[in-house]
PDB file of N, CA and C in Angstrom:
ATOM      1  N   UNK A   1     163.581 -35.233 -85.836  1.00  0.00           N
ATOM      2  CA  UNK A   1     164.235 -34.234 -86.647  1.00  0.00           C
ATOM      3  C   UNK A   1     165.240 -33.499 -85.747  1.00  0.00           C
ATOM      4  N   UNK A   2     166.722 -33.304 -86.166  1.00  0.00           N
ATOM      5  CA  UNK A   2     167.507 -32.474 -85.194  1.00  0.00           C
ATOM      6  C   UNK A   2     167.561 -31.232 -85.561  1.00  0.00           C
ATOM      7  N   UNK A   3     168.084 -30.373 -84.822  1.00  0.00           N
ATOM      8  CA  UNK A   3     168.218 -29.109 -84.683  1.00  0.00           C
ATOM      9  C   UNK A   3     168.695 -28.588 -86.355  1.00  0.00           C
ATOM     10  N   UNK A   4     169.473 -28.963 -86.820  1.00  0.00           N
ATOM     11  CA  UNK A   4     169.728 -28.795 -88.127  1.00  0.00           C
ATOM     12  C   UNK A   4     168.823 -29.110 -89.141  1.00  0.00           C
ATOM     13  N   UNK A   5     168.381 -30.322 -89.036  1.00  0.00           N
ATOM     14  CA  UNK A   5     167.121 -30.536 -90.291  1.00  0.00           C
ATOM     15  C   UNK A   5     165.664 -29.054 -89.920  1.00  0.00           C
ATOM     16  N   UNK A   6     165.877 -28.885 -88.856  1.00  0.00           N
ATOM     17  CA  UNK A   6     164.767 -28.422 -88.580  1.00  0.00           C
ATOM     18  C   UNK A   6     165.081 -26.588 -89.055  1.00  0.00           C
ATOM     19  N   UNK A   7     166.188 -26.154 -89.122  1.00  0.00           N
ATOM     20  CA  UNK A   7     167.220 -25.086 -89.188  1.00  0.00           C
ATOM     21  C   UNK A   7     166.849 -24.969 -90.500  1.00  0.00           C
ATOM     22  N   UNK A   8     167.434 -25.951 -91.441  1.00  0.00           N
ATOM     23  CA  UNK A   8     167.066 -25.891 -92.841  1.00  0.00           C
ATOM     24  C   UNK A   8     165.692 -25.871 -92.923  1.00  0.00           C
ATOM     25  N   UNK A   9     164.942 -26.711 -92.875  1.00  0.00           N
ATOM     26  CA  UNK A   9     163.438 -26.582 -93.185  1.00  0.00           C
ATOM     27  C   UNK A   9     162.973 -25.499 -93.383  1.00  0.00           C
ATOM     28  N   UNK A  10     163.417 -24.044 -92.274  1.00  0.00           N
ATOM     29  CA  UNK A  10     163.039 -22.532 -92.036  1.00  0.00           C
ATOM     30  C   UNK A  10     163.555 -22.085 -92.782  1.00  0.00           C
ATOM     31  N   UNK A  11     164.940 -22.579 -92.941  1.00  0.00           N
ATOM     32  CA  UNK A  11     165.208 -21.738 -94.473  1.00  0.00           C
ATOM     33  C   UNK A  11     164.609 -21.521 -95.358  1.00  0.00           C
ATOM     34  N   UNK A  12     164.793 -23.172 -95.496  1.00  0.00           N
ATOM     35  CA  UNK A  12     163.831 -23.480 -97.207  1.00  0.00           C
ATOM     36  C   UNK A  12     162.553 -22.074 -97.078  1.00  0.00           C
ATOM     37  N   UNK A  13     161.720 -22.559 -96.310  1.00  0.00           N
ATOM     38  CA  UNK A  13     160.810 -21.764 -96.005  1.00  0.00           C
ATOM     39  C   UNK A  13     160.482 -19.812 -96.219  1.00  0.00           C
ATOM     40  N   UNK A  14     161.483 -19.780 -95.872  1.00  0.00           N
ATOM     41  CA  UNK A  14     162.008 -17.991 -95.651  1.00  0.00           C
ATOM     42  C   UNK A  14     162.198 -18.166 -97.231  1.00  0.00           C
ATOM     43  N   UNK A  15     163.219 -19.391 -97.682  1.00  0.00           N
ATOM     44  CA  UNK A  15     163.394 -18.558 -99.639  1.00  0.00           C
ATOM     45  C   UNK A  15     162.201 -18.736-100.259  1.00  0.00           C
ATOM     46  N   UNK A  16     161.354 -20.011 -99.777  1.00  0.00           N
ATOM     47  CA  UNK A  16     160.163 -20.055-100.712  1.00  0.00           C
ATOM     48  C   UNK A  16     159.865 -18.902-100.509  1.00  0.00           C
ATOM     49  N   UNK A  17     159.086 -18.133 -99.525  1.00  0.00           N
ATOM     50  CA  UNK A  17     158.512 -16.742 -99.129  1.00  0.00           C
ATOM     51  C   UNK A  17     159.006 -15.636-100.088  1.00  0.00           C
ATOM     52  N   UNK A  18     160.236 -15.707 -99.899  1.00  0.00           N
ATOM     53  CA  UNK A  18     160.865 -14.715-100.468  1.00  0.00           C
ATOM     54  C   UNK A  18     160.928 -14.838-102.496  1.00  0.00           C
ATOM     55  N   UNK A  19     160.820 -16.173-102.748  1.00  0.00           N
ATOM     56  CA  UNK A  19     160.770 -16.326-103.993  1.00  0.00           C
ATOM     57  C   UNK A  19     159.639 -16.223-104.398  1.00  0.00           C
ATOM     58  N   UNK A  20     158.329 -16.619-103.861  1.00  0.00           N
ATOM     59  CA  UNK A  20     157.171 -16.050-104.017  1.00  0.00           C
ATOM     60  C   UNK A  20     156.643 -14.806-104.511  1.00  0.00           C
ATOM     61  N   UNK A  21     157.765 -13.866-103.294  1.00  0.00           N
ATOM     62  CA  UNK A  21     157.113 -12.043-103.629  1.00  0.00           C
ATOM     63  C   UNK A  21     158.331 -11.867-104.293  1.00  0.00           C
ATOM     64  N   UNK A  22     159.271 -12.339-104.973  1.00  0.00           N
ATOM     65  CA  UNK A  22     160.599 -12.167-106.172  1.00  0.00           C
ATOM     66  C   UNK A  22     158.897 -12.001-107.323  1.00  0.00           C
ATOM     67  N   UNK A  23     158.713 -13.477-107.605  1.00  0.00           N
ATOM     68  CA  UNK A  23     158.143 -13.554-108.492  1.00  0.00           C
ATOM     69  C   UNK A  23     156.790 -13.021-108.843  1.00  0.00           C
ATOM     70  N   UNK A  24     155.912 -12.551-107.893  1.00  0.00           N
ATOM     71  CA  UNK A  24     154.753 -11.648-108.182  1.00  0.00           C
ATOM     72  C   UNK A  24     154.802 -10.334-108.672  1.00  0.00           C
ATOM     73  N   UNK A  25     156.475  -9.694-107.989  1.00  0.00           N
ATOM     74  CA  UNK A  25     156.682  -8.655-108.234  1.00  0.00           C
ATOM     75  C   UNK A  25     157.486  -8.883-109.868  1.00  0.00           C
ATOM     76  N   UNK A  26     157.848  -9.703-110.131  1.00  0.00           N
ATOM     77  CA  UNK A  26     158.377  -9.888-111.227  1.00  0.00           C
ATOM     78  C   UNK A  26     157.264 -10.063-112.710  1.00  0.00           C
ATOM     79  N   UNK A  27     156.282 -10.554-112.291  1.00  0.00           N
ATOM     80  CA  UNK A  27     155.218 -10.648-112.640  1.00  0.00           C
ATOM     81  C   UNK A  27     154.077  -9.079-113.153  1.00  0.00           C
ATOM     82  N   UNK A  28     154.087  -8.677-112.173  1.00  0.00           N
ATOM     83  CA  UNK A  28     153.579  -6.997-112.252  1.00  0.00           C
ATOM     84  C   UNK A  28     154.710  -6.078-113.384  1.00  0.00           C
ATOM     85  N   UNK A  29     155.798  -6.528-112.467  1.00  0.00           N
ATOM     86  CA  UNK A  29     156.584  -5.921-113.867  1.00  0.00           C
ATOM     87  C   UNK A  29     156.656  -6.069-115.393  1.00  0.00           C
ATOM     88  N   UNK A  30     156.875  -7.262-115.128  1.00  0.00           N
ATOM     89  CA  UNK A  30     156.102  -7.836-116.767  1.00  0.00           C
ATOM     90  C   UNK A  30     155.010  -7.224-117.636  1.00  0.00           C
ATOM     91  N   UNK A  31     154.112  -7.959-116.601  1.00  0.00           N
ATOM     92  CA  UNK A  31     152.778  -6.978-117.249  1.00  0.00           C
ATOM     93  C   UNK A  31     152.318  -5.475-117.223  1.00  0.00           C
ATOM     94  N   UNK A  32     153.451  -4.402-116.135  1.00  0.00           N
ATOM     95  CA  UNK A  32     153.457  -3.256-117.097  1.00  0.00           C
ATOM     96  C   UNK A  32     154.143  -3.171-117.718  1.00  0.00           C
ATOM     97  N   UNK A  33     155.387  -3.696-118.030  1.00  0.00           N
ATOM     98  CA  UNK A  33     156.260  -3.738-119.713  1.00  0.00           C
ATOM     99  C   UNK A  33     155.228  -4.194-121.096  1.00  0.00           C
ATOM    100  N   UNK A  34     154.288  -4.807-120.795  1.00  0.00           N
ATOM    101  CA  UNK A  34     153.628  -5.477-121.777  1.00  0.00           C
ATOM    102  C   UNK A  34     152.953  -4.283-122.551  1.00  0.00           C
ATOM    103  N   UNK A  35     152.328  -3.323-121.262  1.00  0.00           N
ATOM    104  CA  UNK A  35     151.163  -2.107-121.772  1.00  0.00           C
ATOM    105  C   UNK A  35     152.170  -1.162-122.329  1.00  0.00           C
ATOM    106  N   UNK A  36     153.296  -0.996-122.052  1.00  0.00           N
ATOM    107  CA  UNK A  36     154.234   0.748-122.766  1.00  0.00           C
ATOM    108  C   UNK A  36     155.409  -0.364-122.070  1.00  0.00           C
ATOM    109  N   UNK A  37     156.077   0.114-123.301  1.00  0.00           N
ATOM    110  CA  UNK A  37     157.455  -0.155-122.974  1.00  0.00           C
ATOM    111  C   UNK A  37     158.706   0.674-122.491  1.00  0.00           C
ATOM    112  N   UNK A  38     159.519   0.704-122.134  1.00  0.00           N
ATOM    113  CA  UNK A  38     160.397   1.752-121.519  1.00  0.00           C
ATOM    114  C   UNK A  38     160.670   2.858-122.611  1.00  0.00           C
ATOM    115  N   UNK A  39     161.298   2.357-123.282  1.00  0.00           N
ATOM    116  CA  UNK A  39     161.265   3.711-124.467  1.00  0.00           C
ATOM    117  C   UNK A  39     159.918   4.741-124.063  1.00  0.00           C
ATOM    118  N   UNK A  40     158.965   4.073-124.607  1.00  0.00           N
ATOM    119  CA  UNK A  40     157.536   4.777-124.668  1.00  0.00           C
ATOM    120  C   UNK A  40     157.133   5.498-123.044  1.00  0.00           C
ATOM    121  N   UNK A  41     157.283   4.500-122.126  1.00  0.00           N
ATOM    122  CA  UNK A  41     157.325   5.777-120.958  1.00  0.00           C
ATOM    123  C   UNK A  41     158.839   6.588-120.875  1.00  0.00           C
ATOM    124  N   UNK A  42     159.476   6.817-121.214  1.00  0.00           N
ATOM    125  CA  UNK A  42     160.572   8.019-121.015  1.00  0.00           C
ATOM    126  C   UNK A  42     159.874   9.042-121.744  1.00  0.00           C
ATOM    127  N   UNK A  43     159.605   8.952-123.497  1.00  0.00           N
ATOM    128  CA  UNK A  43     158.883   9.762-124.099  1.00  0.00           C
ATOM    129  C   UNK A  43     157.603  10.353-123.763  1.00  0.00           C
ATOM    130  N   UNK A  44     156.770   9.212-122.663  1.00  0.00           N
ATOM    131  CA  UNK A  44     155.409  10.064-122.278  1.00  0.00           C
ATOM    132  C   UNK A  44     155.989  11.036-120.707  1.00  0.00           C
ATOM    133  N   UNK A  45     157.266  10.376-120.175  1.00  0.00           N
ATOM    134  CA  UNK A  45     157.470  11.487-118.792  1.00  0.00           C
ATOM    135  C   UNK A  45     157.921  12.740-119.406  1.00  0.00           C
ATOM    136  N   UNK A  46     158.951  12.766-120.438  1.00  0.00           N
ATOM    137  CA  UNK A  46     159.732  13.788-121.337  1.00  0.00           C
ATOM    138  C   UNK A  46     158.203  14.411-121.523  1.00  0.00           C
ATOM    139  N   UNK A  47     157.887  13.995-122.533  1.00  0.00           N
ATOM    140  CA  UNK A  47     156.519  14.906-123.246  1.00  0.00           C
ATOM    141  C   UNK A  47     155.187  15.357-122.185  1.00  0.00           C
ATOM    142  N   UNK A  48     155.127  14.800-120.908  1.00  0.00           N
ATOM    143  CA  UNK A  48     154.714  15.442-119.991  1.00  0.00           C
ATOM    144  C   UNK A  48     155.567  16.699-118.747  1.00  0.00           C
ATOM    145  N   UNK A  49     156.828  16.239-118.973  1.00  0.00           N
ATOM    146  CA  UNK A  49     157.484  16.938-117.988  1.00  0.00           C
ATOM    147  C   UNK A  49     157.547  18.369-118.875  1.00  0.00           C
ATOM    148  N   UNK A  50     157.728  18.683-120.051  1.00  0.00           N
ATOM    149  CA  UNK A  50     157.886  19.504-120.930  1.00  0.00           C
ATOM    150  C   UNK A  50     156.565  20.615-121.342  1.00  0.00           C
ATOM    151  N   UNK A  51     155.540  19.675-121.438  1.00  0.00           N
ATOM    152  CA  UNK A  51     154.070  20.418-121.526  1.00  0.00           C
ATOM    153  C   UNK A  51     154.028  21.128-120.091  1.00  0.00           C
ATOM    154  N   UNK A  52     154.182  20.414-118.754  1.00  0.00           N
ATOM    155  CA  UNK A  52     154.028  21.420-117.713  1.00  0.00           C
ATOM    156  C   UNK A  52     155.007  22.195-117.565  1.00  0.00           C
ATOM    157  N   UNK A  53     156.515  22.526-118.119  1.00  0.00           N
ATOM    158  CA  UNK A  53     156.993  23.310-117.993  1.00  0.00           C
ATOM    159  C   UNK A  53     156.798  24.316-119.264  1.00  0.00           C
ATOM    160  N   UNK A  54     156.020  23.807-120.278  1.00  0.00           N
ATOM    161  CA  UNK A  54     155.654  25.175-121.228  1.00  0.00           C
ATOM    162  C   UNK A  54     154.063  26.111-120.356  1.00  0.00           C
ATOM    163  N   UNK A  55     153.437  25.446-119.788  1.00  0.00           N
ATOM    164  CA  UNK A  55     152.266  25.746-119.330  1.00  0.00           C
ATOM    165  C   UNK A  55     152.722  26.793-118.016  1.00  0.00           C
ATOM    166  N   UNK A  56     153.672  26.660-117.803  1.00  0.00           N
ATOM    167  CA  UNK A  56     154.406  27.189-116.648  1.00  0.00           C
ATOM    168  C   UNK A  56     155.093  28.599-116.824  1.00  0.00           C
ATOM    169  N   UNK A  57     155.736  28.280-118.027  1.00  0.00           N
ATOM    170  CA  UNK A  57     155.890  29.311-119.047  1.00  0.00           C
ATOM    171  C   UNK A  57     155.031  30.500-119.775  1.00  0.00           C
ATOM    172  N   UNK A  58     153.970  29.709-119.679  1.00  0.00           N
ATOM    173  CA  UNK A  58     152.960  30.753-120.343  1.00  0.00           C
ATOM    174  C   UNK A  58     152.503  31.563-119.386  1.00  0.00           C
ATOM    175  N   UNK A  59     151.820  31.115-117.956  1.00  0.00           N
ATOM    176  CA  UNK A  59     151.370  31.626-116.918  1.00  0.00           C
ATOM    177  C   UNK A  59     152.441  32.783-116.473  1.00  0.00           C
ATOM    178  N   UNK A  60     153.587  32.596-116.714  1.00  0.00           N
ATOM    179  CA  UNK A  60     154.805  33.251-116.366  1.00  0.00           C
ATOM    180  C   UNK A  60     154.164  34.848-117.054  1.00  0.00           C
ATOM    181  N   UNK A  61     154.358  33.928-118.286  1.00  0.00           N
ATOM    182  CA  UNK A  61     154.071  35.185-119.703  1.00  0.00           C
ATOM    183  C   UNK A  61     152.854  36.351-119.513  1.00  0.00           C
ATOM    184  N   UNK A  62     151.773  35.480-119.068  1.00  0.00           N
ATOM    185  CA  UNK A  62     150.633  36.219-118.941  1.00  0.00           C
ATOM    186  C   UNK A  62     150.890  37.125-118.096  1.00  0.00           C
ATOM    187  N   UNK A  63     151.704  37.352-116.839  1.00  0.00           N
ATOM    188  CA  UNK A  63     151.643  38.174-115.608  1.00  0.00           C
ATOM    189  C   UNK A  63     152.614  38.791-115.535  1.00  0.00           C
ATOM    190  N   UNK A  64     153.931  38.550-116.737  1.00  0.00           N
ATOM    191  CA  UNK A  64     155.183  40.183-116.774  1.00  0.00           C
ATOM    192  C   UNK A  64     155.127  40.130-118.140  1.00  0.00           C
ATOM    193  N   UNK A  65     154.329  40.315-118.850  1.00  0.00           N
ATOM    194  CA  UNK A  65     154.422  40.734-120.765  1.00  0.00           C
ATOM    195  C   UNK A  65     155.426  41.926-120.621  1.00  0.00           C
ATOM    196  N   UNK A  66     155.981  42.727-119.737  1.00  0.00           N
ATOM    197  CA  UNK A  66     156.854  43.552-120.042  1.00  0.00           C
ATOM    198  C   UNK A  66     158.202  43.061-119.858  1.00  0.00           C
ATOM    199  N   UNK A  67     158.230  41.913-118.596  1.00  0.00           N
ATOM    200  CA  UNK A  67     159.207  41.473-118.211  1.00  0.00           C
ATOM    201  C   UNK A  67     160.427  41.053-119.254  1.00  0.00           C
ATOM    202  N   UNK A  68     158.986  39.710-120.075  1.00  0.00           N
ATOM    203  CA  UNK A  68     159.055  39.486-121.338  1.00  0.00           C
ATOM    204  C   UNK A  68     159.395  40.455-122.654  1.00  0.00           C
ATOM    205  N   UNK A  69     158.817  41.308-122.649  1.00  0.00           N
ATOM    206  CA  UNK A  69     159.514  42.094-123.850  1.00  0.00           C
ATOM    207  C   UNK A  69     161.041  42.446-123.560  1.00  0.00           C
ATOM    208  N   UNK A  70     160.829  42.841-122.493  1.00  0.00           N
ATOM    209  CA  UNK A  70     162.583  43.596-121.891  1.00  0.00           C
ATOM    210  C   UNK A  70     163.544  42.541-122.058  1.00  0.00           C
ATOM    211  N   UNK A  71     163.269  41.523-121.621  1.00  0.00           N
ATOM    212  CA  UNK A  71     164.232  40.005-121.828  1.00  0.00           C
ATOM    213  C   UNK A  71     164.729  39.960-122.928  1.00  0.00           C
ATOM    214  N   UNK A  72     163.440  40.046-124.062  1.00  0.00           N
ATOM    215  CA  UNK A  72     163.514  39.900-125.512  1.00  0.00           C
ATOM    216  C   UNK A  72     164.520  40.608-126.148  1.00  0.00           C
ATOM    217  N   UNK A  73     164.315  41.912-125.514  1.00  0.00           N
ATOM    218  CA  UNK A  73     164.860  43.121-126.313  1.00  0.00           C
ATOM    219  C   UNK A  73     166.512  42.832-125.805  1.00  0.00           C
ATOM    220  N   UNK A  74     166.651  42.499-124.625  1.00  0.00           N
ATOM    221  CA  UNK A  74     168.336  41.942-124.196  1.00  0.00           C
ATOM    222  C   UNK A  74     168.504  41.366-124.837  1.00  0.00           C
ATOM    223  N   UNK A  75     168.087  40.049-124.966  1.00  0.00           N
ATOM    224  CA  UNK A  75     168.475  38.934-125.768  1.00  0.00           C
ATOM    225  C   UNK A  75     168.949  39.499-127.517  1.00  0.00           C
ATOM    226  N   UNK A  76     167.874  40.287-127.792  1.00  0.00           N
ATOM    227  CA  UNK A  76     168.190  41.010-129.802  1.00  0.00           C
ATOM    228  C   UNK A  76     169.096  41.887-129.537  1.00  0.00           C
ATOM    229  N   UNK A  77     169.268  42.700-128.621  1.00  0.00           N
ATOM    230  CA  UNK A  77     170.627  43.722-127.965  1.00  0.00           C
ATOM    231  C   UNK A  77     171.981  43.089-127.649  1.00  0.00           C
ATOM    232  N   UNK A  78     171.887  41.553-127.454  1.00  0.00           N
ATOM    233  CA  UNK A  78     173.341  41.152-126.993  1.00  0.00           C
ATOM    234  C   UNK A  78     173.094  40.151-128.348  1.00  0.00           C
ATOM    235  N   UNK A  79     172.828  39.407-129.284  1.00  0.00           N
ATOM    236  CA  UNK A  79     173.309  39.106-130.849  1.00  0.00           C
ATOM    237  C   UNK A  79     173.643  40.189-131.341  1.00  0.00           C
ATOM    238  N   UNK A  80     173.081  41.132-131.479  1.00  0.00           N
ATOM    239  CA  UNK A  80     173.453  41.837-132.368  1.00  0.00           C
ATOM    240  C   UNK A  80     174.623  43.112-131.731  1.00  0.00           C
ATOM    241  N   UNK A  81     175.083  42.755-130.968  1.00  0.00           N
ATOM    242  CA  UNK A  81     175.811  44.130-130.103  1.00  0.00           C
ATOM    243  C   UNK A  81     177.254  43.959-131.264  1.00  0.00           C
ATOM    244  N   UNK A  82     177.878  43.179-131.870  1.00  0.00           N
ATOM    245  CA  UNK A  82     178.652  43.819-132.397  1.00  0.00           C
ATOM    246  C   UNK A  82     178.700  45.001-133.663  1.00  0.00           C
ATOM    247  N   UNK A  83     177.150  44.383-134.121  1.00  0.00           N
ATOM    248  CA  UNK A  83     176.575  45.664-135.064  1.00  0.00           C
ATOM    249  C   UNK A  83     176.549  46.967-134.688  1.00  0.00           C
ATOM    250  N   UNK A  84     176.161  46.848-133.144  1.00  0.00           N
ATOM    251  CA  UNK A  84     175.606  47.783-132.590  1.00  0.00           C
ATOM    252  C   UNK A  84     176.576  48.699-132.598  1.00  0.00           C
ATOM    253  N   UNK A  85     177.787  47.756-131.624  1.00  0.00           N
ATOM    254  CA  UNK A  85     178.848  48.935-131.181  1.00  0.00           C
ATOM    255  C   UNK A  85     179.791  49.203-132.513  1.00  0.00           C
ATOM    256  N   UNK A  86     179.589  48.947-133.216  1.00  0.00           N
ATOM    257  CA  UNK A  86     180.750  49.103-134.549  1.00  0.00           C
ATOM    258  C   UNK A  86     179.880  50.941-135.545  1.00  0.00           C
ATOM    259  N   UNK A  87     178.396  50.645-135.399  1.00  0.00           N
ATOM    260  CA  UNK A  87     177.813  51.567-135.773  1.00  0.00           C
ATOM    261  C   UNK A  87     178.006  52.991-134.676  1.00  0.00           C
ATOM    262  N   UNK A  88     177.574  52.371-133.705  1.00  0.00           N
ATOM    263  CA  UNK A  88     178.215  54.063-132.467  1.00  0.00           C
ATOM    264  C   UNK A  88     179.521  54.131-132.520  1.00  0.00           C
ATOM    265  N   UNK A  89     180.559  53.107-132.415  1.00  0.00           N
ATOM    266  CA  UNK A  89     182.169  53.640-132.983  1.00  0.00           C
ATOM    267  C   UNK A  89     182.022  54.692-134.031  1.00  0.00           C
ATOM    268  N   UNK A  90     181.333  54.080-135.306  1.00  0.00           N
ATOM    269  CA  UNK A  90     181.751  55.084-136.659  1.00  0.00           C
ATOM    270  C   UNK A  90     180.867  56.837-136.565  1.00  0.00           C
ATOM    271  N   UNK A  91     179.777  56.437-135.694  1.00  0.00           N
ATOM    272  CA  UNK A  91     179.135  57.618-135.490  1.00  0.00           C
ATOM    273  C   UNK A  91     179.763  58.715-134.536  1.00  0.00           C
ATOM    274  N   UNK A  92     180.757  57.995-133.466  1.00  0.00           N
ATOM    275  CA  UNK A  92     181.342  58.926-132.582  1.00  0.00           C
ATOM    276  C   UNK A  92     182.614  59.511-133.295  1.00  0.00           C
ATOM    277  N   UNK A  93     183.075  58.398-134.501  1.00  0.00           N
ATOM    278  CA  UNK A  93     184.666  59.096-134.969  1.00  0.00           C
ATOM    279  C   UNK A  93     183.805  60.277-135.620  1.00  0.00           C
ATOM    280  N   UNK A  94     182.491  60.320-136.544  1.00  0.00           N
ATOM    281  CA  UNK A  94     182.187  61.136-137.349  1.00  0.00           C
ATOM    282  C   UNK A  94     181.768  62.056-136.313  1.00  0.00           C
ATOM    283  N   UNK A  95     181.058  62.714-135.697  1.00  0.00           N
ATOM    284  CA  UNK A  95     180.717  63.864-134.280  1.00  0.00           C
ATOM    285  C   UNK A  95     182.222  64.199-134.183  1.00  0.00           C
ATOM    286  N   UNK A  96     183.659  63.530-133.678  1.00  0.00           N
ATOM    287  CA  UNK A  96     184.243  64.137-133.302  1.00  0.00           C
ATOM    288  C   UNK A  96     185.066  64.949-134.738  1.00  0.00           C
ATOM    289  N   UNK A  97     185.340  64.125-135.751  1.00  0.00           N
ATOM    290  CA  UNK A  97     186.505  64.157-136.853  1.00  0.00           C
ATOM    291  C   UNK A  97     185.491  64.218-138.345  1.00  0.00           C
ATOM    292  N   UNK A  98     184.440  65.275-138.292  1.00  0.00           N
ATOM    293  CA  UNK A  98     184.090  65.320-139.690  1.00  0.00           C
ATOM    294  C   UNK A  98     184.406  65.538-140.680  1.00  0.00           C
ATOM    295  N   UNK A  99     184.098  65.299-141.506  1.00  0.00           N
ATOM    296  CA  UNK A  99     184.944  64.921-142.798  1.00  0.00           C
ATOM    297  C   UNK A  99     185.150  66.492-143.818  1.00  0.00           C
ATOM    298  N   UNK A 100     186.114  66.818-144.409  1.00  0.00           N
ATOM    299  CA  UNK A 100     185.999  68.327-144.689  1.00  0.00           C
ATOM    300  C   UNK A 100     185.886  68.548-146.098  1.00  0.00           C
ATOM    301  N   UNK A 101     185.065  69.330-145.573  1.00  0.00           N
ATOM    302  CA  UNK A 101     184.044  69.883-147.034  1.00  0.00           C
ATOM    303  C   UNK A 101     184.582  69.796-148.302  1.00  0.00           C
ATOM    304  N   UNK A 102     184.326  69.333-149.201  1.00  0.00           N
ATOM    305  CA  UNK A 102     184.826  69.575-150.957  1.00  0.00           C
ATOM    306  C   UNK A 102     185.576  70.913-150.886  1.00  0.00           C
ATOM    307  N   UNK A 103     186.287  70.978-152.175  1.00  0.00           N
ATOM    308  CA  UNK A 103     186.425  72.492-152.194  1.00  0.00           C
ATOM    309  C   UNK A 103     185.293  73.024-152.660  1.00  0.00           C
ATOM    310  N   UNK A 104     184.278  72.375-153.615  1.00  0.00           N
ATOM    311  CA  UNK A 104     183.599  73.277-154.102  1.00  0.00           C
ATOM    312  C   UNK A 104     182.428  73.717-153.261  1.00  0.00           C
ATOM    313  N   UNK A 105     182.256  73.080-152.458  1.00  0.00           N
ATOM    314  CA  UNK A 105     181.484  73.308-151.034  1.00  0.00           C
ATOM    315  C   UNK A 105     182.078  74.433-150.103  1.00  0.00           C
ATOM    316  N   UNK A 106     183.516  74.498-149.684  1.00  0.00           N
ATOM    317  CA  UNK A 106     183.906  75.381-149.049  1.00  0.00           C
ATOM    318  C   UNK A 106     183.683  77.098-149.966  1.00  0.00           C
ATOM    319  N   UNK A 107     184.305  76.679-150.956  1.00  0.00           N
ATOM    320  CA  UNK A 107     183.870  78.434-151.696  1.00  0.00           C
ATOM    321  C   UNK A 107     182.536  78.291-151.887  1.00  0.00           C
ATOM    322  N   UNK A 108     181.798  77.696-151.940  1.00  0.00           N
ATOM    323  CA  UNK A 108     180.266  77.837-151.944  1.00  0.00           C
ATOM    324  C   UNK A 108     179.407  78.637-150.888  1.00  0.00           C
ATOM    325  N   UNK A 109     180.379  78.219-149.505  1.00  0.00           N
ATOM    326  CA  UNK A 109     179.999  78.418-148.155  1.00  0.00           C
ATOM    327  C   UNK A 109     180.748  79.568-148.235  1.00  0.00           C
ATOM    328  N   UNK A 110     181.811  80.114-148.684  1.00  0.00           N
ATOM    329  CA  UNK A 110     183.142  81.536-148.938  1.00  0.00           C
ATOM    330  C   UNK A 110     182.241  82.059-149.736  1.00  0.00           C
ATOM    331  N   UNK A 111     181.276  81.979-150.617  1.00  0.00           N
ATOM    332  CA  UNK A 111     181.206  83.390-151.155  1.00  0.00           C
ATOM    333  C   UNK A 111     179.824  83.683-150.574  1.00  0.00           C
ATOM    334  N   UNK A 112     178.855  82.400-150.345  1.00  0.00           N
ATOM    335  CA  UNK A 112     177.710  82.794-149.804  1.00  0.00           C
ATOM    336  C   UNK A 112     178.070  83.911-148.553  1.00  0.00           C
ATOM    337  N   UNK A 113     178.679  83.890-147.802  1.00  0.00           N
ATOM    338  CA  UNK A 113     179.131  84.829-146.547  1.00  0.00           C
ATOM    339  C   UNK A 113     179.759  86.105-147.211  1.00  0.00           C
ATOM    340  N   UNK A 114     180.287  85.946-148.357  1.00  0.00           N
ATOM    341  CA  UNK A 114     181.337  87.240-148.673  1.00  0.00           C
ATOM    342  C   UNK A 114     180.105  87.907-149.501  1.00  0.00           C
ATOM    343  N   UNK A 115     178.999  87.367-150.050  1.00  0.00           N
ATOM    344  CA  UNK A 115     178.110  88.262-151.315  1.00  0.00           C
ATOM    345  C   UNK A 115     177.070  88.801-150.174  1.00  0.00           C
ATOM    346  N   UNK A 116     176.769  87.608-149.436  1.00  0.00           N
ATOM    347  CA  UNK A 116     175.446  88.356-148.002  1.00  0.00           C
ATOM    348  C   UNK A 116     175.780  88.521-147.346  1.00  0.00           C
ATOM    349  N   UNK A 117     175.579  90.010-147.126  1.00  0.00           N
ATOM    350  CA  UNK A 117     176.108  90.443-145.382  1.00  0.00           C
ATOM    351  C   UNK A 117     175.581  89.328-144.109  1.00  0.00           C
TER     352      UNK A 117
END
């Protein structure tokens, strides 16, 4: 055998090897595709990654319930802030620029002062 037949032979050798653990590992793969399929594990990592971050959440909850309310109360304070500030606008024009009395209100208020000392 010369140097070359013998060259190849090791080859061959090295791909069998290598096609061997191609195919066992190809094999394992298979047969966990068989038990859950990819779809189905994304949905069980999703639906696990999600439960420990609600559980995470709660523990959160249990140990600043005020933290939590205050958050809350930002959160209903900034939807609704254009209500908010449109209502203190109309309340500050009224404090500064109230609205003036009827007449029949003003002589009401004119004679009450002019009949009682």
């Amino acid at each position: 055998m010369t140097a070359l037949e013998s060259q190849l032979a090791k080859d061959r050798a090295v791909r069998d090897a290598a096609r061997a653990v191609f195919d066992a590992r190809l094999g394992q793969v298979r047969r966990a595709l068989g038990e859950r399929s990819i779809p189905q594990r994304v949905v069980d990592e999703a639906t696990g990654r999600a439960m420990a971050a609600a559980d995470e959440g709660l523990a959160i909850a249990k140990d600043g319930k005020w933290v939590l309310a205050a958050t809350a109360l930002a959160l209903l304070a900034w939807v609704l802030r254009r209500p908010l500030l449109n209502s203190a606008c109309q309340l500050y024009e009224q404090l500064l620029n109230p609205e003036p009395a009827s007449r029949w209100a003003r002589l009401r208020d004119w004679t009450k002062r002019k009949v009682i000392p």
